[in-house]
C-alpha atoms as a PDB file:
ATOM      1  CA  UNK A   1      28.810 -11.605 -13.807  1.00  0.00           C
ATOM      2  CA  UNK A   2      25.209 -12.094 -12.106  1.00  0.00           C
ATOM      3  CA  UNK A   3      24.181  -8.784  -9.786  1.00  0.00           C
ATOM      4  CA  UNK A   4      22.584 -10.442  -6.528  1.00  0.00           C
ATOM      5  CA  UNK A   5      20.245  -8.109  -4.851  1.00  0.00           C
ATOM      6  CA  UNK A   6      20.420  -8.629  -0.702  1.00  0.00           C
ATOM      7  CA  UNK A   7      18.639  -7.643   2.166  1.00  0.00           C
ATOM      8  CA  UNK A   8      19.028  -5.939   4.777  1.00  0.00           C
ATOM      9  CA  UNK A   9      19.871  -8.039   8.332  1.00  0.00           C
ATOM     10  CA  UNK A  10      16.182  -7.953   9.556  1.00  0.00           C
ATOM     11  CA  UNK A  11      15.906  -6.397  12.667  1.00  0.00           C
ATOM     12  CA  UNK A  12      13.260  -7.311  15.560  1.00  0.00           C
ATOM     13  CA  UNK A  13       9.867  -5.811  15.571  1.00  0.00           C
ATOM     14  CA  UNK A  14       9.241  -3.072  18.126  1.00  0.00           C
ATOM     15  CA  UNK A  15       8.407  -3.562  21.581  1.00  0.00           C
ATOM     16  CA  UNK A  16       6.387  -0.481  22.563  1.00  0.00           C
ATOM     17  CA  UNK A  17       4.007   2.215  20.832  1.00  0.00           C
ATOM     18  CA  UNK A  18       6.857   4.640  21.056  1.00  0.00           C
ATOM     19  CA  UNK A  19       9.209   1.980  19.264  1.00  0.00           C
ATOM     20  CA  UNK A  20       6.632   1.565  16.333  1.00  0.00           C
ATOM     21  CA  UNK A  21       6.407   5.486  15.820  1.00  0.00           C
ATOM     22  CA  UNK A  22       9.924   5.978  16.052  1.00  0.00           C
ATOM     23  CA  UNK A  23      10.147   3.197  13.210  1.00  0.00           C
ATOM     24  CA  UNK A  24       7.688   5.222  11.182  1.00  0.00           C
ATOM     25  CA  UNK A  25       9.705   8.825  11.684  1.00  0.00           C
ATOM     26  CA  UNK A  26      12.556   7.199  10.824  1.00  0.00           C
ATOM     27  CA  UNK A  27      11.093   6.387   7.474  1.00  0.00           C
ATOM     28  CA  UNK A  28      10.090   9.802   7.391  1.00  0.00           C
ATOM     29  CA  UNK A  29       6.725   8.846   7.952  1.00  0.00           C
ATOM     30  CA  UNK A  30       4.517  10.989  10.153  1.00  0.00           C
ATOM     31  CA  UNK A  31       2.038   9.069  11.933  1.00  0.00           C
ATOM     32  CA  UNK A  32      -0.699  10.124  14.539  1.00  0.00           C
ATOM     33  CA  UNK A  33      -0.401   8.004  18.109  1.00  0.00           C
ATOM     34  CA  UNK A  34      -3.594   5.794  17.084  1.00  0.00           C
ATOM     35  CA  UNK A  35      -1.526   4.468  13.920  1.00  0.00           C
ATOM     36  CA  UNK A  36       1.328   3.861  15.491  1.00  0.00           C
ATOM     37  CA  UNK A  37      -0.982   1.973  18.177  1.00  0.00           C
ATOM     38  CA  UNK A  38      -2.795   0.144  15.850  1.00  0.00           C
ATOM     39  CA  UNK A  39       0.105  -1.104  13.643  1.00  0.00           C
ATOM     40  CA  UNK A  40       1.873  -1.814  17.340  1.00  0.00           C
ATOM     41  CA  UNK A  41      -0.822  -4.549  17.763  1.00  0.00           C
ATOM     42  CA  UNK A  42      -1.207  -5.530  14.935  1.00  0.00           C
ATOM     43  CA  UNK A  43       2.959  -6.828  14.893  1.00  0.00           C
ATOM     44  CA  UNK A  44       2.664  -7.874  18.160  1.00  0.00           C
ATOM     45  CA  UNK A  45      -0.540 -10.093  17.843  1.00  0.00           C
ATOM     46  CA  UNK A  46       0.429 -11.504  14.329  1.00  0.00           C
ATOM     47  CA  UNK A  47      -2.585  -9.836  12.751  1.00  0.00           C
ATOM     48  CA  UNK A  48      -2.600  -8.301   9.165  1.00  0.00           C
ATOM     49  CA  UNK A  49      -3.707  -4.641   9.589  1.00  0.00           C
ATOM     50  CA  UNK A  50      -6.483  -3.621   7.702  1.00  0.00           C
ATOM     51  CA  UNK A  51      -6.238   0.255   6.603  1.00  0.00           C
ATOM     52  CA  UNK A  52      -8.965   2.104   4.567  1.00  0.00           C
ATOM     53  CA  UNK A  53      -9.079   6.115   3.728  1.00  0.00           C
ATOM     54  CA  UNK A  54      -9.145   8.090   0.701  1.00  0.00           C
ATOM     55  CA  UNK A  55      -6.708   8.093  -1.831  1.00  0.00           C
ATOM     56  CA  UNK A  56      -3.322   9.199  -1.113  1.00  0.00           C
ATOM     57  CA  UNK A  57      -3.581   9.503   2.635  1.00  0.00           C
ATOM     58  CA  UNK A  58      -0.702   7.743   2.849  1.00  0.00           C
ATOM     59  CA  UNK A  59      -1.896   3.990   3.566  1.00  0.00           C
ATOM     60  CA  UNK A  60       0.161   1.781   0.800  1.00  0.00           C
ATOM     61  CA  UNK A  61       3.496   4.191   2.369  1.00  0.00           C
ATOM     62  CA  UNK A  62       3.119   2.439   5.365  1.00  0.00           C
ATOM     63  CA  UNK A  63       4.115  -1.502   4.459  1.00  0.00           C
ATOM     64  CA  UNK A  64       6.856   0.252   2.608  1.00  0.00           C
ATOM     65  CA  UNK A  65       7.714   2.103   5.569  1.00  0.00           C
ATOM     66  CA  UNK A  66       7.499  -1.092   8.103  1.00  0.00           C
ATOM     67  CA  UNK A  67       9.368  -3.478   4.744  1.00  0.00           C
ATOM     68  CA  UNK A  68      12.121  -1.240   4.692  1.00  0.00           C
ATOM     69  CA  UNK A  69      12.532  -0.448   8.377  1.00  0.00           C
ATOM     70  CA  UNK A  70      12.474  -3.804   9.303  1.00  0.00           C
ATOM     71  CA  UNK A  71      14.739  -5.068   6.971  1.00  0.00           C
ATOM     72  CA  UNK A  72      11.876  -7.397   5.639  1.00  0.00           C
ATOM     73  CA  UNK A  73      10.980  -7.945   1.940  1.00  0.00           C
ATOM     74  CA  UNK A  74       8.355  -6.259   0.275  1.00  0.00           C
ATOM     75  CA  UNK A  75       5.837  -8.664  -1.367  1.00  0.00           C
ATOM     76  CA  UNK A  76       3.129  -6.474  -2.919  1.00  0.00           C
ATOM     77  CA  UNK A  77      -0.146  -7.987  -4.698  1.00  0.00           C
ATOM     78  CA  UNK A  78      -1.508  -4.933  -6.621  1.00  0.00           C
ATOM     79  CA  UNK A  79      -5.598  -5.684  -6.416  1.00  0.00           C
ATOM     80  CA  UNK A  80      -7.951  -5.078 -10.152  1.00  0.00           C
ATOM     81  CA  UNK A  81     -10.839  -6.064 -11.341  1.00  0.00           C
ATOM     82  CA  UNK A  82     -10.807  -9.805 -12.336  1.00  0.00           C
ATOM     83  CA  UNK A  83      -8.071 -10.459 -10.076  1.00  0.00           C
ATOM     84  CA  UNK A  84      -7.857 -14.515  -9.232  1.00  0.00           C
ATOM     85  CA  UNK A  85      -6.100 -17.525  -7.698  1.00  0.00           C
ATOM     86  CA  UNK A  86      -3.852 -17.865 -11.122  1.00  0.00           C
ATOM     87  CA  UNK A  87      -2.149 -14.278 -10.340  1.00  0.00           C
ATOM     88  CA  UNK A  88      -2.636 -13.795  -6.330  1.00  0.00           C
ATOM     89  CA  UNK A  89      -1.541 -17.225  -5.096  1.00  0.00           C
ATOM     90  CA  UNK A  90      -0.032 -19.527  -7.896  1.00  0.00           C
ATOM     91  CA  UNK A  91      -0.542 -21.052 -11.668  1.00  0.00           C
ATOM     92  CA  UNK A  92       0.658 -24.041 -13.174  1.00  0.00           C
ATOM     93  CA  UNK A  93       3.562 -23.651 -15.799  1.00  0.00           C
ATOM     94  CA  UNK A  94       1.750 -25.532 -18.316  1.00  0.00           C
ATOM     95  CA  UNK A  95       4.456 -24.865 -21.102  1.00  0.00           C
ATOM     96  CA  UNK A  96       6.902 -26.629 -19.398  1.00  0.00           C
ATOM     97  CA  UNK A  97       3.852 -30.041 -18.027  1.00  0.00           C
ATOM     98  CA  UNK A  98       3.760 -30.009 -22.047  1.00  0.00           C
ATOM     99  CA  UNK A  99       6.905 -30.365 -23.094  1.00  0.00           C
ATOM    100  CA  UNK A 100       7.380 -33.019 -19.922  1.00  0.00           C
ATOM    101  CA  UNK A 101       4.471 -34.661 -21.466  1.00  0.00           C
ATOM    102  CA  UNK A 102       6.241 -35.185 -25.081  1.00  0.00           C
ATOM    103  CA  UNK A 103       9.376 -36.012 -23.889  1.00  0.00           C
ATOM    104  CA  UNK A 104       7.546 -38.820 -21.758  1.00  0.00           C
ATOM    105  CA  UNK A 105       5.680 -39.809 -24.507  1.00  0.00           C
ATOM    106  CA  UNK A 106       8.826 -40.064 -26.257  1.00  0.00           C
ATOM    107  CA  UNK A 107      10.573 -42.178 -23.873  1.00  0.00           C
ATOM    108  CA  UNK A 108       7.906 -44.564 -23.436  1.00  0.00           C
ATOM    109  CA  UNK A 109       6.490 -43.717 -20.238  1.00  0.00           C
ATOM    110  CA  UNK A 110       3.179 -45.371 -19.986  1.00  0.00           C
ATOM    111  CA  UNK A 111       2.174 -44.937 -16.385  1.00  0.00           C
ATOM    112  CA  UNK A 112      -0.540 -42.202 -16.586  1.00  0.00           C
ATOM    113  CA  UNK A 113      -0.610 -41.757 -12.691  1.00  0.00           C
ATOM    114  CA  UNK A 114       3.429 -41.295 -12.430  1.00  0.00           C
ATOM    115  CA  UNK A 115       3.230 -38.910 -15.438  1.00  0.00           C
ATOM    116  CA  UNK A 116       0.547 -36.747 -13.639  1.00  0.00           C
ATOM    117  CA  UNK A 117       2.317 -36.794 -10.356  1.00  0.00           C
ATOM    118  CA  UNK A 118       5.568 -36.066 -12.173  1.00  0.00           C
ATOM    119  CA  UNK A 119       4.053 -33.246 -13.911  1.00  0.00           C
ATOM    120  CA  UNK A 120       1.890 -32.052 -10.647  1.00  0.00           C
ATOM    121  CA  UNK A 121       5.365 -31.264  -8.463  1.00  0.00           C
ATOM    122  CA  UNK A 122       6.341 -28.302  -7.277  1.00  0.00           C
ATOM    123  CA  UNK A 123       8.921 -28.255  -9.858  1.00  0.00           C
ATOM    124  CA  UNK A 124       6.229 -27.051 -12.233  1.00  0.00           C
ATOM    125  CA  UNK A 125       4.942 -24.432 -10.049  1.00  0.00           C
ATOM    126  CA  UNK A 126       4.768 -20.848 -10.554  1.00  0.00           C
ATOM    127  CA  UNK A 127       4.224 -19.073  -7.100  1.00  0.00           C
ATOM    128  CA  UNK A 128       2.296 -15.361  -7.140  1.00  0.00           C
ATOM    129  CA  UNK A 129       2.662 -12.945  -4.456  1.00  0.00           C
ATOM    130  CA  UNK A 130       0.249 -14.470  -1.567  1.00  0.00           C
ATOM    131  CA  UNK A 131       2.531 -18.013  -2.028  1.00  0.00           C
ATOM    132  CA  UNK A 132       5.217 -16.120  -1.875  1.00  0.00           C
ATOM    133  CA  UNK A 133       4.234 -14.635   1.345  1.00  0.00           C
ATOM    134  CA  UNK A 134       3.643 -17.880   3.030  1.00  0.00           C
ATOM    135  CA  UNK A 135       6.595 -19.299   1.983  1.00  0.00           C
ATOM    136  CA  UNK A 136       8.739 -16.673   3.364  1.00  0.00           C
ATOM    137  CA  UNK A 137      12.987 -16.864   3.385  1.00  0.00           C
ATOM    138  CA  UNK A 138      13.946 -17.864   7.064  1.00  0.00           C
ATOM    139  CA  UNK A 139      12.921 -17.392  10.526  1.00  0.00           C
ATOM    140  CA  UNK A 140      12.632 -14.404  11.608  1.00  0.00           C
ATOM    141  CA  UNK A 141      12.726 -12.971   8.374  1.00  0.00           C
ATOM    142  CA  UNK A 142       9.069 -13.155   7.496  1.00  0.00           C
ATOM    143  CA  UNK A 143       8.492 -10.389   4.485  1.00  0.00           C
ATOM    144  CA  UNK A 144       6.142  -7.677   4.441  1.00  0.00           C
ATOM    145  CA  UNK A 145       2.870  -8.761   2.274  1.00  0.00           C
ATOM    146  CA  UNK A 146       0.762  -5.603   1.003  1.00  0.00           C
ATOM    147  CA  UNK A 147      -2.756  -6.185  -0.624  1.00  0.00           C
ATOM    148  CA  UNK A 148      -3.168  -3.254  -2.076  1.00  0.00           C
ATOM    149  CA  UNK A 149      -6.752  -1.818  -2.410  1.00  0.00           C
ATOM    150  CA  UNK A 150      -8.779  -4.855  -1.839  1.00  0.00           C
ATOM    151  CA  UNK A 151     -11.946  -2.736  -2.724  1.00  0.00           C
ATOM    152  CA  UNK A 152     -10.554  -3.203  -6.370  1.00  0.00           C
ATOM    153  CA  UNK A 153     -11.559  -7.079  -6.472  1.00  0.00           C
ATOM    154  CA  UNK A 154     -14.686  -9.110  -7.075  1.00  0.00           C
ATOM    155  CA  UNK A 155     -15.713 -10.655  -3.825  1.00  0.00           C
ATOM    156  CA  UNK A 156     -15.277 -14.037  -4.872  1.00  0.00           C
ATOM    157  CA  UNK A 157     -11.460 -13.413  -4.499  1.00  0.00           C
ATOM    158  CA  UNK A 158     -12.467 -12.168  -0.682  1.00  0.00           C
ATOM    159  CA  UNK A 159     -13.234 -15.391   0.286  1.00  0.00           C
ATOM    160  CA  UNK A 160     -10.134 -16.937  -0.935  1.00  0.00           C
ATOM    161  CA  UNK A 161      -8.520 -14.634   1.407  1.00  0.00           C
ATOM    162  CA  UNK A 162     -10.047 -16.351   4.456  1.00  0.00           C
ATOM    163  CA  UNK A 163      -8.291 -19.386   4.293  1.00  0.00           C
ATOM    164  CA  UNK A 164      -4.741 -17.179   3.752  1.00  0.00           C
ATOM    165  CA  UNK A 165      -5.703 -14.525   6.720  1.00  0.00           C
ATOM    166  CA  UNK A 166      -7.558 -17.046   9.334  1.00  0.00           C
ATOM    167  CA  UNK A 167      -4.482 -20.721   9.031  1.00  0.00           C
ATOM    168  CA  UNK A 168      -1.156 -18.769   7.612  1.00  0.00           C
ATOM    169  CA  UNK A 169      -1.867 -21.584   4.401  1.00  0.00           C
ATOM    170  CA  UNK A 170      -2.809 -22.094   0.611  1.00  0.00           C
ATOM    171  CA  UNK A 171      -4.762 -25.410  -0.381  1.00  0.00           C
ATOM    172  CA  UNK A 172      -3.351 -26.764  -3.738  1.00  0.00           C
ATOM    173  CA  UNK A 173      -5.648 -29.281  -4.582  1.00  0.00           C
ATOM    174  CA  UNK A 174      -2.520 -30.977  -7.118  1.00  0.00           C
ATOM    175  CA  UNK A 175       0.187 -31.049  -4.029  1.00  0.00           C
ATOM    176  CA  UNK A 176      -1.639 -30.099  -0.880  1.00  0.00           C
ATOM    177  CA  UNK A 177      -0.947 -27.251   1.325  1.00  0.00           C
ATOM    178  CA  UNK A 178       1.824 -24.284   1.254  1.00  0.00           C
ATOM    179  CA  UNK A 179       1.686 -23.336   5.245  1.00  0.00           C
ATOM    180  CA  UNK A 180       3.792 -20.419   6.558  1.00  0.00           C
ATOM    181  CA  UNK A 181       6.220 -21.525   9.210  1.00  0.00           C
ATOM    182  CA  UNK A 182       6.464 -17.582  10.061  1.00  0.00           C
ATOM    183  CA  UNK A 183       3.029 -15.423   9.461  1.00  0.00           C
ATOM    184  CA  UNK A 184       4.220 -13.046   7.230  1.00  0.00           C
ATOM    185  CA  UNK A 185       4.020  -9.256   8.107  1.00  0.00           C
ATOM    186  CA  UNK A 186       0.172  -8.123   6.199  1.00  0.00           C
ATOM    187  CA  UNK A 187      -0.897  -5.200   5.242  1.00  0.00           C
ATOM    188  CA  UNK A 188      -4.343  -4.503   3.473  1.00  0.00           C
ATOM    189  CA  UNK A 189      -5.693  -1.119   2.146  1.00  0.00           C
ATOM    190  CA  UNK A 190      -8.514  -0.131   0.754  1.00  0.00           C
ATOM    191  CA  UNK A 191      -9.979   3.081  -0.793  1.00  0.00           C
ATOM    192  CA  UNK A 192     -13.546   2.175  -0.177  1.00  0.00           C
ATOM    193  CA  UNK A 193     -14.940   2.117  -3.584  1.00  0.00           C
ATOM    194  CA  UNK A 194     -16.918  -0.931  -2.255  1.00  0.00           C
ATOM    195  CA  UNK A 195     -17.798  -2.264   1.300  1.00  0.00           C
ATOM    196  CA  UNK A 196     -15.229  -5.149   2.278  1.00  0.00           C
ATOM    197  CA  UNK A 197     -17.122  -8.286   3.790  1.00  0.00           C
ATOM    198  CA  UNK A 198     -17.208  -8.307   7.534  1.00  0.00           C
ATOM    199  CA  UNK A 199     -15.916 -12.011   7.462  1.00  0.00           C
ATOM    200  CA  UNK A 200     -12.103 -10.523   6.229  1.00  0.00           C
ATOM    201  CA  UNK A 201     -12.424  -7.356   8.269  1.00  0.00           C
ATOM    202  CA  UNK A 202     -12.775 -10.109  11.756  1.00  0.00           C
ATOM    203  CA  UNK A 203      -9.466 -11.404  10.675  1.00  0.00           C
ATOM    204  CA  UNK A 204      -7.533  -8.028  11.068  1.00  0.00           C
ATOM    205  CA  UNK A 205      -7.412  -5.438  13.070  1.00  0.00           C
ATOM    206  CA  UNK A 206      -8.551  -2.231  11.509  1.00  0.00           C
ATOM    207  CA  UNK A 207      -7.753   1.424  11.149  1.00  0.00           C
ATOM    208  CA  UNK A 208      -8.985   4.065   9.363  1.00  0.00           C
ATOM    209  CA  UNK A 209      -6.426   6.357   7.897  1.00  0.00           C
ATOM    210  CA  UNK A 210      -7.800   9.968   7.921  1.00  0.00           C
ATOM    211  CA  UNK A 211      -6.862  13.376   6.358  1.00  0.00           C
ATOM    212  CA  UNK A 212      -3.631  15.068   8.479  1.00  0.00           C
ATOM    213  CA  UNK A 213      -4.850  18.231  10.659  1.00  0.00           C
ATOM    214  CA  UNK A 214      -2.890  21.244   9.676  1.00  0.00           C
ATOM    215  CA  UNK A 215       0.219  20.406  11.820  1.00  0.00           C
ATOM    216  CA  UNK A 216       0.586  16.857  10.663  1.00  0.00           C
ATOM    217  CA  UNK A 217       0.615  18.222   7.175  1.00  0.00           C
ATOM    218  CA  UNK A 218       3.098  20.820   7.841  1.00  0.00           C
ATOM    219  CA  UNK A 219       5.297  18.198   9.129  1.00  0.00           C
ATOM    220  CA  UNK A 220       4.693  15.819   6.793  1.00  0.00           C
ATOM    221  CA  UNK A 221       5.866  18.525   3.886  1.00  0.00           C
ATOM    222  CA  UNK A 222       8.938  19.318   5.916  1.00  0.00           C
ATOM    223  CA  UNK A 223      10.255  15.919   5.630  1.00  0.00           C
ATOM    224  CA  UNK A 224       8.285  15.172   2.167  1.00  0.00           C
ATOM    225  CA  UNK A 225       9.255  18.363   0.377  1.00  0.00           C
ATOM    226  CA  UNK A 226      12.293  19.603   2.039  1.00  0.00           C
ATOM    227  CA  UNK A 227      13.013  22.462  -0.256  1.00  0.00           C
ATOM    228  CA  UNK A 228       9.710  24.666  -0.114  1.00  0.00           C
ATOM    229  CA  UNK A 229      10.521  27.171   2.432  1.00  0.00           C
ATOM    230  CA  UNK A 230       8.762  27.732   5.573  1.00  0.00           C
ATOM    231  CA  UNK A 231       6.304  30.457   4.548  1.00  0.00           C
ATOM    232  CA  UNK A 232       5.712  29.045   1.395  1.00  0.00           C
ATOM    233  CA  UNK A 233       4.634  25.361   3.030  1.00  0.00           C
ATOM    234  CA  UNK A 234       2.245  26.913   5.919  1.00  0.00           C
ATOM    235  CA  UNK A 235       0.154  28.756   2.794  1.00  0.00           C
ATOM    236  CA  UNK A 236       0.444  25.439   0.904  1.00  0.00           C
ATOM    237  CA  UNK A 237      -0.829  23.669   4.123  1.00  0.00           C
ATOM    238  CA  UNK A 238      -3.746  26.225   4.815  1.00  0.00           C
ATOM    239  CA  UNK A 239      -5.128  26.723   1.249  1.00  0.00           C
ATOM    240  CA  UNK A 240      -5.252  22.374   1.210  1.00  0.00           C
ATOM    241  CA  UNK A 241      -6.971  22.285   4.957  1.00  0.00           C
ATOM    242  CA  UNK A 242      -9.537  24.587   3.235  1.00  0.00           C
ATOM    243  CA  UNK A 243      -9.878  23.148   0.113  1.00  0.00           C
ATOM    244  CA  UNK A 244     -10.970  20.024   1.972  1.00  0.00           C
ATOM    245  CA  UNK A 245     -13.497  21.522   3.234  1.00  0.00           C
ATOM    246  CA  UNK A 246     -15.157  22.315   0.342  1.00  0.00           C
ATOM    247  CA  UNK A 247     -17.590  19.996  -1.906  1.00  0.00           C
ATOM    248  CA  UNK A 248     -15.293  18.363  -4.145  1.00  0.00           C
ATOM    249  CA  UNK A 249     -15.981  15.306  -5.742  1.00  0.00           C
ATOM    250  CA  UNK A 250     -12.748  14.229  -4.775  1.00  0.00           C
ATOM    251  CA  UNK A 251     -10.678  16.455  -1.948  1.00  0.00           C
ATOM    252  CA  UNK A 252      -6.722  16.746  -2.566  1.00  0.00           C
ATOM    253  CA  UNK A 253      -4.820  14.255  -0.336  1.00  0.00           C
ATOM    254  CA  UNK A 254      -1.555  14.580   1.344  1.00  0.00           C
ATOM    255  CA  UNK A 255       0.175  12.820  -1.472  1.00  0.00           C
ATOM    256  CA  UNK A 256      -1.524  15.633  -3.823  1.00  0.00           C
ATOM    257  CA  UNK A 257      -0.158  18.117  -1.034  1.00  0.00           C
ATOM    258  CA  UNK A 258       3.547  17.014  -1.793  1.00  0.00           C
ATOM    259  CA  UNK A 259       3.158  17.326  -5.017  1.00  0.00           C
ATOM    260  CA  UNK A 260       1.846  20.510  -5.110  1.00  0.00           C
ATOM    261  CA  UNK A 261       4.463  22.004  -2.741  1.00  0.00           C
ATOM    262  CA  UNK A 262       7.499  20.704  -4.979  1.00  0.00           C
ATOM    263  CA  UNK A 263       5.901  21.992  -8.460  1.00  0.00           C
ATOM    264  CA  UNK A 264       5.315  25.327  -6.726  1.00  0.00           C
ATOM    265  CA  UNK A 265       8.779  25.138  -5.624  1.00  0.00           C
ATOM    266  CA  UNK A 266      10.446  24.109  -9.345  1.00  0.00           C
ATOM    267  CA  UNK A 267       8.695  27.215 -10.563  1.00  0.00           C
ATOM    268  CA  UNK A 268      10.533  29.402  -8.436  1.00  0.00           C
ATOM    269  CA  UNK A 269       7.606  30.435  -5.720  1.00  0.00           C
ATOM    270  CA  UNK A 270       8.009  31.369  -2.386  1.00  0.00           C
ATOM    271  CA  UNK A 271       4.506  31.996  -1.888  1.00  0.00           C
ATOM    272  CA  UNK A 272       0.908  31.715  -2.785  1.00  0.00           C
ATOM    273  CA  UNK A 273      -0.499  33.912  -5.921  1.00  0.00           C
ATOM    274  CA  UNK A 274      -4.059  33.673  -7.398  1.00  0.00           C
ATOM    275  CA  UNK A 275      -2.503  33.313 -10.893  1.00  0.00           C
ATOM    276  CA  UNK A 276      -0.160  30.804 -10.167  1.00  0.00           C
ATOM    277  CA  UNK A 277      -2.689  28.269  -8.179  1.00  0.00           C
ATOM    278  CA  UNK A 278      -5.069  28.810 -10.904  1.00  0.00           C
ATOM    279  CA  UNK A 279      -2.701  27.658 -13.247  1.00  0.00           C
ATOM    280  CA  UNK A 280      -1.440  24.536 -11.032  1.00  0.00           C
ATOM    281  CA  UNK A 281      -4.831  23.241  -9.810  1.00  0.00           C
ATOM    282  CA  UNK A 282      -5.086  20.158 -11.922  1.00  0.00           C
ATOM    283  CA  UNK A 283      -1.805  19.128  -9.395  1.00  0.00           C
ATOM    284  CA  UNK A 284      -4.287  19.273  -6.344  1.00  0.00           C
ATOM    285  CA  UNK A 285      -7.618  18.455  -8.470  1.00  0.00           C
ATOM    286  CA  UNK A 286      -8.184  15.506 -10.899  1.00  0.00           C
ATOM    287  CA  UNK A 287     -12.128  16.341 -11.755  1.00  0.00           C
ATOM    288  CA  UNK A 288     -12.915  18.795 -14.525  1.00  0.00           C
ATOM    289  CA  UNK A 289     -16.218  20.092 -12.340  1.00  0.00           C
ATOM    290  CA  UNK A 290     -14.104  20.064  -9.223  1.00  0.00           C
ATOM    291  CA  UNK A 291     -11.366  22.370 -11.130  1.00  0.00           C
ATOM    292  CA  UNK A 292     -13.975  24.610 -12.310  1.00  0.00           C
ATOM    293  CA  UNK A 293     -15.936  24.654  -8.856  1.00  0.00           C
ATOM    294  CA  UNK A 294     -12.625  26.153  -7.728  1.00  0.00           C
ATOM    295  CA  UNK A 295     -10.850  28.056 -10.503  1.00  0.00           C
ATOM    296  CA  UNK A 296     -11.354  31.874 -10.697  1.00  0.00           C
ATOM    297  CA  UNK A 297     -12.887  33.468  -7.431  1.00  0.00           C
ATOM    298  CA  UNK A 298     -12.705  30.450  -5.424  1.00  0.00           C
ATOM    299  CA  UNK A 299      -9.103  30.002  -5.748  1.00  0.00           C
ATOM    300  CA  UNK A 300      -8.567  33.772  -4.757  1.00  0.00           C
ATOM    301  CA  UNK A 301     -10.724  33.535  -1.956  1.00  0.00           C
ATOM    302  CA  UNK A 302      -8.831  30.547  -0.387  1.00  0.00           C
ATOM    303  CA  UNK A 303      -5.028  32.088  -1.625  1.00  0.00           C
ATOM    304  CA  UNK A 304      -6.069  35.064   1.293  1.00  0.00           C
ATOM    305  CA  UNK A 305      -7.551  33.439   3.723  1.00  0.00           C
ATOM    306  CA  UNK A 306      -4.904  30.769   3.663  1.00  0.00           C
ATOM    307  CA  UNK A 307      -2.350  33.348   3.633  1.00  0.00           C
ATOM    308  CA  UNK A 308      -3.711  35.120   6.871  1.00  0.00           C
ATOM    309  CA  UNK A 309      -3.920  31.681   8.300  1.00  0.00           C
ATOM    310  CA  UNK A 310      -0.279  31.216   7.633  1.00  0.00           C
ATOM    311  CA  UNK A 311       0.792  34.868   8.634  1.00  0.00           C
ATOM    312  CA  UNK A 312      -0.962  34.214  12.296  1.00  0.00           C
END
């Protein structure tokens, strides 16, 4: 018996800044009143949002966050190196044009020009995520599209973006043009390997998604990592806000803090020891310098001060 996966009933988009953060808290997402401002107008004014910050600050959470709060569907286009039209937008099924081809041939059919439009229909097409997108399941039902970490692509594929971001449409030189009769919901991240050309940047409204301040975090881990008690979360918080202050190659982020707190908590910690973070660094820290950098002293420096931070 087929399983049919369904929606939820998609609810309306929120009419006030207050509205859009208490959509985010109730996807126990913590957001700051700028994001919730910026991602306000960018659903109100039909414009994708544009989010860059470090890794794991929490950007690609948030068009889950909105997808699932909304009742919308999640369309996500996962951005690489080498990434084109064939795998963003759409491809031809060209197993299927050749095996419409023989059986043509086989019939008799002679007309090259009805045999290319037969085999140029939409029957033949194989839409990617950004068709997709466009071509959405109902009024007000548009889904959720999430290019994740643009900065990944080759800027050619940038400028195939326009045309998607600026008319709501994909040209398909075979057929013509897939237009959206609903802009979908867009949400664009980007880690900042690379600059991102000012020309897709105009088309969205931007935000940048910083590091949490120490209360932010602590609220963020009491909804992320439920189980770590109090005292043992307000170290975790203060040894992270001062790790980030030191020169890492790459600093912890919140993501990284989550993690931390839970493994800290499945070893049976209630609070911060030198020999324990020494031997759970490479949770917080991916670099071999950076782990050394920290390891030893460092890490028993930071374990006291962050524990007379937390005992204030």
């Amino acid at each position: 018996m087929p399983v049919f996966a369904f929606l939820p009933m998609p609810k309306a988009l929120p009419k006030s800044i207050d509205e859009t953060q208490a959509l985010l808290a109730a996807g126990e997402y913590v957001a700051d009143r700028s994001l919730a401002t910026s991602l306000y107008l960018a659903l109100a004014m039909r414009r994708p949002l544009f989010l860059e910050g470090e890794a794991g600050v929490g950007k690609t959470e948030i068009a889950k966050v909105i997808a699932d709060g909304l009742g919308r569907e999640l369309i996500r286009l996962q951005c690489y190196e080498g990434l084109d039209i064939s795998q963003a937008a759409y491809e031809w099924n060209y197993s299927r044009q050749m095996i419409e081809i023989r059986l043509a041939e086989a019939a008799g059919e002679k007309n090259k020009d009805k045999l290319a439009s037969d085999i140029y229909s939409e029957k033949f097409l194989v839409k990617r995520a950004l068709a997709k997108a466009l071509e959405g399941s109902g009024k007000g039902n548009a889904p959720v599209l999430l290019i994740d970490e643009l900065d990944r692509t080759d800027e050619p594929f940038e400028a195939y973006l326009l045309e998607v971001l600026s008319e709501w449409q994909i040209t398909i030189p075979e057929i013509g043009t897939i237009r959206a009769a609903e802009p979908p919901i867009v949400v664009i991240t980007s880690n900042r390997t690379r600059e991102i050309h000012d020309a897709v940047k105009r088309r969205c409204f931007y935000h940048w998604v910083d590091y949490p301040d120490a209360g932010r975090e602590l609220e963020i881990l009491h909804r992320k990592a439920p189980t770590a008690s109090a005292a043992l979360s307000r170290e975790v918080v203060a040894f992270v806000q001062r790790l980030r202050k030191s020169d890492l190659f790459k600093l912890p982020g919140v993501a990284e803090t989550i993690d931390w707190a839970n493994c800290l908590v499945a070893l049976d910690r209630v609070a911060l020891d030198p020999e324990t973070v020494n031997n759970t660094l490479g949770v917080l820290l991916k670099y071999r310098d950076d782990l050394e950098r920290v390891a030893g002293e460092e890490a028993t420096r930071l374990v006291t001060e962050a524990k007379t931070a937390a005992a204030a």
